[in-house]
Structure formats: C-alpha cells, structure tokens
PDB file of N, CA and C in Angstrom:
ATOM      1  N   UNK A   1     -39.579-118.372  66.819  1.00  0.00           N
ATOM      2  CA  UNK A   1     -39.047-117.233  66.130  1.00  0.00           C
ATOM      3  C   UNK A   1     -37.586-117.061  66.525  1.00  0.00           C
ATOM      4  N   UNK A   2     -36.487-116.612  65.703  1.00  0.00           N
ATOM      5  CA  UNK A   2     -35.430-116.479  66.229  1.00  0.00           C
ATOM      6  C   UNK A   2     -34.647-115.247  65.019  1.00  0.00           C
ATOM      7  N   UNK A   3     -33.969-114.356  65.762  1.00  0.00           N
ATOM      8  CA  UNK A   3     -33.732-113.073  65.286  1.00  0.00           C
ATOM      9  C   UNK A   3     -32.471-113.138  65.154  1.00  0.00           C
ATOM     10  N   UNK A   4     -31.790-112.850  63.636  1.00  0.00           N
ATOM     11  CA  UNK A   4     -30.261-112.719  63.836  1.00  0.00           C
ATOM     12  C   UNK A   4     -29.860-111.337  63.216  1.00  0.00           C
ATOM     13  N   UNK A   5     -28.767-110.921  64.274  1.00  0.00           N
ATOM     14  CA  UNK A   5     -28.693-109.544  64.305  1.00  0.00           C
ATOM     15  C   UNK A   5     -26.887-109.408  64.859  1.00  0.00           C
ATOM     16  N   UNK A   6     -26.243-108.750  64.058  1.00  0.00           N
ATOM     17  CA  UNK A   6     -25.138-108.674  64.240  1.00  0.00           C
ATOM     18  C   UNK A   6     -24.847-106.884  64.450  1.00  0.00           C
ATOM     19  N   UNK A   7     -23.688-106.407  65.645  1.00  0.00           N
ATOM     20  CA  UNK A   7     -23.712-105.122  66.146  1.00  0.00           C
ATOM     21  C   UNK A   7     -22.690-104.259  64.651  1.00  0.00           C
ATOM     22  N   UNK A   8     -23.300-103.412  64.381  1.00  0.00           N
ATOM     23  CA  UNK A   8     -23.070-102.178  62.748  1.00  0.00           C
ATOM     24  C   UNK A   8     -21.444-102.365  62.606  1.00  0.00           C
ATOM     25  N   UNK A   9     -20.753-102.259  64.003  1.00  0.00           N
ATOM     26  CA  UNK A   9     -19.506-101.688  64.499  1.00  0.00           C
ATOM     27  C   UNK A   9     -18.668-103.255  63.453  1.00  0.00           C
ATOM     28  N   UNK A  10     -19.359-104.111  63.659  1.00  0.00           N
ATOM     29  CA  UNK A  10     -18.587-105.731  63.472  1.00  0.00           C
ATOM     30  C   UNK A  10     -19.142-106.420  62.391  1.00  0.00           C
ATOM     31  N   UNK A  11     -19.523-105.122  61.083  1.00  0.00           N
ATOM     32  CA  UNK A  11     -19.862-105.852  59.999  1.00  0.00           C
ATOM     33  C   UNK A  11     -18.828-105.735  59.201  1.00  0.00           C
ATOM     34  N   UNK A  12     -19.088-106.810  58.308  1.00  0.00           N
ATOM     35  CA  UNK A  12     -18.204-106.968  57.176  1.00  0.00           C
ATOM     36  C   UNK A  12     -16.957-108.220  58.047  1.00  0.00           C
ATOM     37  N   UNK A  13     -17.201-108.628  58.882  1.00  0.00           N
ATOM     38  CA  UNK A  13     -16.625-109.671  59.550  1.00  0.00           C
ATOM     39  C   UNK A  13     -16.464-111.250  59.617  1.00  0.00           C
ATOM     40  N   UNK A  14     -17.658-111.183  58.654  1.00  0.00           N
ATOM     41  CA  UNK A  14     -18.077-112.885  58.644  1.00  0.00           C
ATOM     42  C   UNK A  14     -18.928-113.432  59.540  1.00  0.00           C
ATOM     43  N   UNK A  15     -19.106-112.321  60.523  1.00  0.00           N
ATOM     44  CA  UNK A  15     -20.271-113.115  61.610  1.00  0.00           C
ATOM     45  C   UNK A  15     -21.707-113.594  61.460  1.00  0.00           C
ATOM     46  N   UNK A  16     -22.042-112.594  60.654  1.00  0.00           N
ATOM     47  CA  UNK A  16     -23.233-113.065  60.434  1.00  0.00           C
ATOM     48  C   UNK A  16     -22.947-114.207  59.644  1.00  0.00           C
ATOM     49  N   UNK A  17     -22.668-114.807  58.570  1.00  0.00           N
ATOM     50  CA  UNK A  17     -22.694-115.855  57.832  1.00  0.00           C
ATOM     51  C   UNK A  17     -22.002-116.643  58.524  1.00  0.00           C
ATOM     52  N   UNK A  18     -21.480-116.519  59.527  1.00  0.00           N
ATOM     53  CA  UNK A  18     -20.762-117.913  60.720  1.00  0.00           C
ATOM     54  C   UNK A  18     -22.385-118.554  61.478  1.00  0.00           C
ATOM     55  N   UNK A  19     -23.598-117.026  61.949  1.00  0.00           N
ATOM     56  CA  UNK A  19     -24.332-117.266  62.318  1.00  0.00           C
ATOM     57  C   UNK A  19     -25.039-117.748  61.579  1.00  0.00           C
ATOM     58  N   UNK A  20     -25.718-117.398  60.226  1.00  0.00           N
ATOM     59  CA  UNK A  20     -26.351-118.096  59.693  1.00  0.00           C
ATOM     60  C   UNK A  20     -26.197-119.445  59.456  1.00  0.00           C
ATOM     61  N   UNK A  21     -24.923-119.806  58.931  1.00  0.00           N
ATOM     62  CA  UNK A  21     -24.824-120.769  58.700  1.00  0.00           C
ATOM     63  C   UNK A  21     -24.910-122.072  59.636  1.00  0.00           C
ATOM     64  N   UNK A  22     -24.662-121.756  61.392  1.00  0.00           N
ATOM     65  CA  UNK A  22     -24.692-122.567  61.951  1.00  0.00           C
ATOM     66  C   UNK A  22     -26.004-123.110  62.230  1.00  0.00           C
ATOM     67  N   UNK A  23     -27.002-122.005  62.311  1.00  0.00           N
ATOM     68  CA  UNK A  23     -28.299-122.312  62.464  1.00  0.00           C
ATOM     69  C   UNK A  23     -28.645-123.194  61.123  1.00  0.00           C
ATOM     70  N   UNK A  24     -28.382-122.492  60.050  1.00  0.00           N
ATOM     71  CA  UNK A  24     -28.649-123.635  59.115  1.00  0.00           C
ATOM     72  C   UNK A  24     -28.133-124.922  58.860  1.00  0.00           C
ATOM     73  N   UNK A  25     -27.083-125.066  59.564  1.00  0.00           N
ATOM     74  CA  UNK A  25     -26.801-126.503  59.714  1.00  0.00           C
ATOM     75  C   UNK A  25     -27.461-127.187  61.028  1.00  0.00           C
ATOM     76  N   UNK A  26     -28.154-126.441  61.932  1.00  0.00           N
ATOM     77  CA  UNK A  26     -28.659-127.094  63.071  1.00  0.00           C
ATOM     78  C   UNK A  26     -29.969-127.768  62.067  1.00  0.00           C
ATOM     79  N   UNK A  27     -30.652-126.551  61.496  1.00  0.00           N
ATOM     80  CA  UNK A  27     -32.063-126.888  60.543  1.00  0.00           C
ATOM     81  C   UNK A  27     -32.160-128.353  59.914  1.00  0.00           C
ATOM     82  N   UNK A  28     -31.233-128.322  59.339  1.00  0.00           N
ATOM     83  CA  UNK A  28     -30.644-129.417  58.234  1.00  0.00           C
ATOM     84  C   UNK A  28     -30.667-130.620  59.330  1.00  0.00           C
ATOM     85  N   UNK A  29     -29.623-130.287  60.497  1.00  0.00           N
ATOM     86  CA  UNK A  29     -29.710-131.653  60.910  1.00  0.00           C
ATOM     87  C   UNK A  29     -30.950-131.764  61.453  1.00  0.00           C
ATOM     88  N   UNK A  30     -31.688-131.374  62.050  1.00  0.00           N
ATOM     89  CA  UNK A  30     -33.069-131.929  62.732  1.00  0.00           C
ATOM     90  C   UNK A  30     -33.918-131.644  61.248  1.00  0.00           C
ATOM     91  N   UNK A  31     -33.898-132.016  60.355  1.00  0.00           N
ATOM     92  CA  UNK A  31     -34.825-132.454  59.167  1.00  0.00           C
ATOM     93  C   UNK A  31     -35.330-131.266  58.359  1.00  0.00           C
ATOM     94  N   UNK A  32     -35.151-129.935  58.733  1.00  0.00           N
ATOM     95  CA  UNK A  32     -35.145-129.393  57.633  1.00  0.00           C
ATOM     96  C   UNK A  32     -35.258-129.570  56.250  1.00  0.00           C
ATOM     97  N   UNK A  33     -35.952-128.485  55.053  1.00  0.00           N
ATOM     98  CA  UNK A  33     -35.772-129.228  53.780  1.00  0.00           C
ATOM     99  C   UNK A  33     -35.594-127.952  53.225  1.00  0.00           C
ATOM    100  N   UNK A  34     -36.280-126.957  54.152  1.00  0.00           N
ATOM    101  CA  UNK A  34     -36.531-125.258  53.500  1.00  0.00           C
ATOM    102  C   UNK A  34     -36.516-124.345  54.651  1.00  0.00           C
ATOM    103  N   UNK A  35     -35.950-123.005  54.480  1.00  0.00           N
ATOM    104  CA  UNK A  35     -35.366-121.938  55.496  1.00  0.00           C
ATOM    105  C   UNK A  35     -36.336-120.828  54.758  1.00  0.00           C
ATOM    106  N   UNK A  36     -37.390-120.021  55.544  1.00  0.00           N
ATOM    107  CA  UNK A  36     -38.149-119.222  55.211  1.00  0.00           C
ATOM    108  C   UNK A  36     -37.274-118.230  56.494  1.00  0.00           C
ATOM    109  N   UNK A  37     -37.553-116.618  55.890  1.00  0.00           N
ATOM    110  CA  UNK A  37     -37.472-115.654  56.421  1.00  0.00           C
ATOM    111  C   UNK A  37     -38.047-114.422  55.962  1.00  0.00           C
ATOM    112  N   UNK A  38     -38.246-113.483  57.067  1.00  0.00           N
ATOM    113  CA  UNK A  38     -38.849-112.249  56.985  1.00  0.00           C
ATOM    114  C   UNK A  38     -38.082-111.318  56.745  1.00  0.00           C
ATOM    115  N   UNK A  39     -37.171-110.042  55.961  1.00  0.00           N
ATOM    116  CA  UNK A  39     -36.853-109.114  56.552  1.00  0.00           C
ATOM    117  C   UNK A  39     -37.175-108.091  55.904  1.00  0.00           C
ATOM    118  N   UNK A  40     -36.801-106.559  57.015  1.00  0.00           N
ATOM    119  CA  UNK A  40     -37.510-105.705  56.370  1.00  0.00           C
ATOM    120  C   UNK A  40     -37.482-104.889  54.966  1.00  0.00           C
ATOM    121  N   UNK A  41     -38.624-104.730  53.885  1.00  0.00           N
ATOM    122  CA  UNK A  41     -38.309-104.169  52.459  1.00  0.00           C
ATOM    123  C   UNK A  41     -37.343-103.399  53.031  1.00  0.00           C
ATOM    124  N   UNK A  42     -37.397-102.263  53.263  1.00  0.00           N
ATOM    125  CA  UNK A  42     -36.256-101.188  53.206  1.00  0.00           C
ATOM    126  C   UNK A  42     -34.823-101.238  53.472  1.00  0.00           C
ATOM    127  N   UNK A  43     -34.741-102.538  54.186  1.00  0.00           N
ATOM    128  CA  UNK A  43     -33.134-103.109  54.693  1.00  0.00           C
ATOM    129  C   UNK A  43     -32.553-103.833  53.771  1.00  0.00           C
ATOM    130  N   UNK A  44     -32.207-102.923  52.638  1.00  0.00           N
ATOM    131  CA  UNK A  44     -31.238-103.268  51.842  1.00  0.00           C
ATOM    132  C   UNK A  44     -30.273-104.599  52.006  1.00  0.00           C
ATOM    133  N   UNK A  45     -29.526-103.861  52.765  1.00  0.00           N
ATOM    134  CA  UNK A  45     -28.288-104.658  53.119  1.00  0.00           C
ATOM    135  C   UNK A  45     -28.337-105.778  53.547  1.00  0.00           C
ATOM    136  N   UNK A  46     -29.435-106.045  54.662  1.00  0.00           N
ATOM    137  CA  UNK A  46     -29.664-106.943  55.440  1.00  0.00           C
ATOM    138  C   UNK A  46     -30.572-108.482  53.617  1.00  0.00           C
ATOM    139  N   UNK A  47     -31.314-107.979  52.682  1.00  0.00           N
ATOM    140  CA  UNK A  47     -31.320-108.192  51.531  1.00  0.00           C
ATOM    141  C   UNK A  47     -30.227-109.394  50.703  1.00  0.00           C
ATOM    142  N   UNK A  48     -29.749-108.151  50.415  1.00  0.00           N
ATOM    143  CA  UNK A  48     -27.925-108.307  49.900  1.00  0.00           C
ATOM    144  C   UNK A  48     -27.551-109.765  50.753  1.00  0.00           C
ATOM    145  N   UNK A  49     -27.457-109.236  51.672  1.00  0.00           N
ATOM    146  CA  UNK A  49     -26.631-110.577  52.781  1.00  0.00           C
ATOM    147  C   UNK A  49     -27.578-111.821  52.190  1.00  0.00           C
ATOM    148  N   UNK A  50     -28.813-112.049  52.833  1.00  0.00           N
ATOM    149  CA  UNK A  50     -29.621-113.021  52.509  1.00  0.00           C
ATOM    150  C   UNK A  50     -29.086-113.771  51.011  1.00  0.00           C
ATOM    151  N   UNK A  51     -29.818-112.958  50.112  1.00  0.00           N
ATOM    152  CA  UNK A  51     -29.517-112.772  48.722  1.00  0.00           C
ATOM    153  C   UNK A  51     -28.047-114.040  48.208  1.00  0.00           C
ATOM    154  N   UNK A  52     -26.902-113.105  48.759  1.00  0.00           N
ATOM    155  CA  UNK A  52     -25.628-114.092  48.787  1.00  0.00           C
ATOM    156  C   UNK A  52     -25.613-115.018  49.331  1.00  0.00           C
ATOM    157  N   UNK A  53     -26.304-115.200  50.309  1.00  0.00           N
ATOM    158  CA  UNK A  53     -26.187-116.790  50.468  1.00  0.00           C
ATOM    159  C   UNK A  53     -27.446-117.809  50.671  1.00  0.00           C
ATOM    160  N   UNK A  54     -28.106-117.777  49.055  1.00  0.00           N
ATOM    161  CA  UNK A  54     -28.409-118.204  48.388  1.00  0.00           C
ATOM    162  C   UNK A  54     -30.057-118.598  48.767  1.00  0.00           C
ATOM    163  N   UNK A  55     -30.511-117.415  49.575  1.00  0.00           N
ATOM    164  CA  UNK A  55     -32.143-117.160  49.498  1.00  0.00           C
ATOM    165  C   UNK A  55     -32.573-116.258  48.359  1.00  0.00           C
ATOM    166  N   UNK A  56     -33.783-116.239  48.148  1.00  0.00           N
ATOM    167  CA  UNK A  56     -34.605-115.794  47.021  1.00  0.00           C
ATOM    168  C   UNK A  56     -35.970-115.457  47.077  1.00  0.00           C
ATOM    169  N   UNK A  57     -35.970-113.953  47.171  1.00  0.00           N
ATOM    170  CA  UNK A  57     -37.844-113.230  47.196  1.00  0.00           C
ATOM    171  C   UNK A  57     -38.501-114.610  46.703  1.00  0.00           C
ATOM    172  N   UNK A  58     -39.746-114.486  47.457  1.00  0.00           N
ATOM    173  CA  UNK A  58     -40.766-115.431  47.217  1.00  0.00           C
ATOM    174  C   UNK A  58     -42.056-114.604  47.460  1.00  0.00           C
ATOM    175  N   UNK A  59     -42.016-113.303  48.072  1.00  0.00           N
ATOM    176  CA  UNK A  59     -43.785-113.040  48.253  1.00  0.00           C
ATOM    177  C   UNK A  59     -43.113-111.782  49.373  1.00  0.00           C
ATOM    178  N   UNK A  60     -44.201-110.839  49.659  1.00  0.00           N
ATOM    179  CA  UNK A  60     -44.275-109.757  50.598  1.00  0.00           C
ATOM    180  C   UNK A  60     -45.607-109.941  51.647  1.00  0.00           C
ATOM    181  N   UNK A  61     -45.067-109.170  53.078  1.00  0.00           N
ATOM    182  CA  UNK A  61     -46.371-109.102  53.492  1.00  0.00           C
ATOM    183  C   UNK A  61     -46.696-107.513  53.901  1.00  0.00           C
ATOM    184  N   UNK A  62     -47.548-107.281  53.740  1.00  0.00           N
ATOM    185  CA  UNK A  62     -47.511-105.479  53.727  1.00  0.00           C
ATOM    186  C   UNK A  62     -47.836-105.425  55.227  1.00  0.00           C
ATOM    187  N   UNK A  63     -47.293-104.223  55.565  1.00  0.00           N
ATOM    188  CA  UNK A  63     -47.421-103.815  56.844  1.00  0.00           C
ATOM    189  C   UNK A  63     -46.696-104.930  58.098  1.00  0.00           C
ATOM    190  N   UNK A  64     -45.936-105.453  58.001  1.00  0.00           N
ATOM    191  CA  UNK A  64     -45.590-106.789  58.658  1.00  0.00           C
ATOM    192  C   UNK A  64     -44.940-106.728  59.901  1.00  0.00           C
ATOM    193  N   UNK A  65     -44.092-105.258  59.940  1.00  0.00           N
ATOM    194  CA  UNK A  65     -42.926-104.900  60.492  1.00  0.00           C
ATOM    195  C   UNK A  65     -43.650-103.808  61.755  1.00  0.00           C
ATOM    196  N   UNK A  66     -43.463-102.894  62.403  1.00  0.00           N
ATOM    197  CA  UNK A  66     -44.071-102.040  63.213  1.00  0.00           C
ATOM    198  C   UNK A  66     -42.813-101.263  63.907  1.00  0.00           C
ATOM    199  N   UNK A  67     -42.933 -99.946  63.846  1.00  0.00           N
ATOM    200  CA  UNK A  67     -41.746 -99.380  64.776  1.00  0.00           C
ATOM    201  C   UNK A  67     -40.628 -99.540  63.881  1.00  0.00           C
ATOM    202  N   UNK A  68     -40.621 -99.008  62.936  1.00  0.00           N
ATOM    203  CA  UNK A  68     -41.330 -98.270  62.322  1.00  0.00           C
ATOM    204  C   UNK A  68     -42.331 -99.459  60.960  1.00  0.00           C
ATOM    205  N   UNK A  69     -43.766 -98.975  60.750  1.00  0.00           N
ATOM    206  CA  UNK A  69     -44.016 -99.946  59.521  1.00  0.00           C
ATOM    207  C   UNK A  69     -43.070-100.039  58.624  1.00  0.00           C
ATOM    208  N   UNK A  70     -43.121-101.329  57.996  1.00  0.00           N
ATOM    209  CA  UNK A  70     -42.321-101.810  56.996  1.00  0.00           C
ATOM    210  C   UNK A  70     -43.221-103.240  56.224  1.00  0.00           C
ATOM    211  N   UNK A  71     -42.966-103.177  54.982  1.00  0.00           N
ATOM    212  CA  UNK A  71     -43.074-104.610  54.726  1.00  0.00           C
ATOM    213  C   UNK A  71     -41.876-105.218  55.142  1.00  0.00           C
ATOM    214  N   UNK A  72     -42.864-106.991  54.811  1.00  0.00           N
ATOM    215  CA  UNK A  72     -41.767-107.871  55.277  1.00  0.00           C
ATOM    216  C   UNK A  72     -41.542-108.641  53.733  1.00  0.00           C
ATOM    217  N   UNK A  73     -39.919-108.833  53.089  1.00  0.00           N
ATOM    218  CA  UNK A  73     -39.786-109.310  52.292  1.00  0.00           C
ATOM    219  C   UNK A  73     -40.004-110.980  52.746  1.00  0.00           C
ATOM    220  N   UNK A  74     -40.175-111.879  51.676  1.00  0.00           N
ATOM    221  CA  UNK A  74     -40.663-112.937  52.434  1.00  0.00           C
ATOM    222  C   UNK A  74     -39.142-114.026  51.542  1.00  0.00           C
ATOM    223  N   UNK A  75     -38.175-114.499  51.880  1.00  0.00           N
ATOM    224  CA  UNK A  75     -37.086-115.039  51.038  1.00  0.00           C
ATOM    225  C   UNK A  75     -37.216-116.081  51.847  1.00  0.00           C
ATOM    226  N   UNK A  76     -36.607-117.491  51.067  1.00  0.00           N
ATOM    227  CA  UNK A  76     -36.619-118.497  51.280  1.00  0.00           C
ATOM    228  C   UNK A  76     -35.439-119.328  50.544  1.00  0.00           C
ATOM    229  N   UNK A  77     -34.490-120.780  51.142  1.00  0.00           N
ATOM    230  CA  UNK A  77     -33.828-121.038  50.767  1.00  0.00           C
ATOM    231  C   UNK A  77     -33.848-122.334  50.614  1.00  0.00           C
ATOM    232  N   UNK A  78     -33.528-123.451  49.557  1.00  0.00           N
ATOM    233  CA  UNK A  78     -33.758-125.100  49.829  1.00  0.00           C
ATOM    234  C   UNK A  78     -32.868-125.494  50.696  1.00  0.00           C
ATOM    235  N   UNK A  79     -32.788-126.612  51.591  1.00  0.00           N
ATOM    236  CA  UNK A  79     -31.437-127.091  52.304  1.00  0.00           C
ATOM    237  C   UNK A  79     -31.113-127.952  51.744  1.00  0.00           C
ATOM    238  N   UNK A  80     -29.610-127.678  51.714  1.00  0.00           N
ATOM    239  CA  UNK A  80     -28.614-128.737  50.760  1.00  0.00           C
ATOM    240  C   UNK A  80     -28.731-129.892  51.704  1.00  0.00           C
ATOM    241  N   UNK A  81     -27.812-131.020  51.122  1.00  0.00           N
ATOM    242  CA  UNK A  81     -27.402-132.031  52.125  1.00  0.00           C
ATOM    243  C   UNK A  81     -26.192-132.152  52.189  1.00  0.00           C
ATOM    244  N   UNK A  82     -25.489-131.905  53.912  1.00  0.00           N
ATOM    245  CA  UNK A  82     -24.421-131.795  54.416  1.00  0.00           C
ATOM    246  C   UNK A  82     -23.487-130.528  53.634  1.00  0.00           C
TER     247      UNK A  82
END
C-alpha cells in the first residue's frame, strides 16, 4: 500500500504530480501495465487531480474508508511506454 499526500499549505505546486509521476515511472519500469487506486468519494479535489492525469472511475467500494466512513472511488490508469 502506499499513500500520496501532499501538505494543503503547498498545493497548487506541482508536487503532487512530480510525486505521482515518479512512482509511476518506478511502476512502469518494474513491469507495470495498469495503476489502480482508491480515493475518497467525497474528495473532490483529490478526484480532479487523479482525473487530469489521466485515470478514470472504474467501480466504488461502499464503506471502504473509516474515520470518517467514506466510499472508495475505485480509478485506474493504463501505463504508457516510457
């Protein structure tokens, strides 16, 4: 499992998509083909972000989240090559 989470104060910075992206190029190189993720329905934003770079709803899981409940949107992305 691995959690990416960037601090409120340092959004709109590019970090997160520096982070994503590096992990997704780690994916890719050790054989990756597809990037599944969880996040929570109500986190819009966190959505949005995904969304732009170039994941896509695939399925929900109800109740998924805890503290507070939430579903978990279920998005997923193909991996390019290089």
């Amino acid at each position: 499992m691995l959690q990416l989470a960037v601090e409120p104060s340092v959004w709109k910075n590019g970090i997160g998509s520096q982070l994503l992206g590096a992990g997704m190029t780690k994916a890719r190189e050790m054989g990756a083909k597809t990037c599944f993720l969880e996040v929570r329905k109500k986190n819009r934003p966190a959505r949005q972000f995904y969304s732009r770079n170039g994941f896509i709803e695939v399925g929900r899981r109800k109740k998924y989240f805890r503290q507070p409940v939430d579903d978990a949107v279920i998005m997923k992305k193909m991996m390019s090559k290089g």
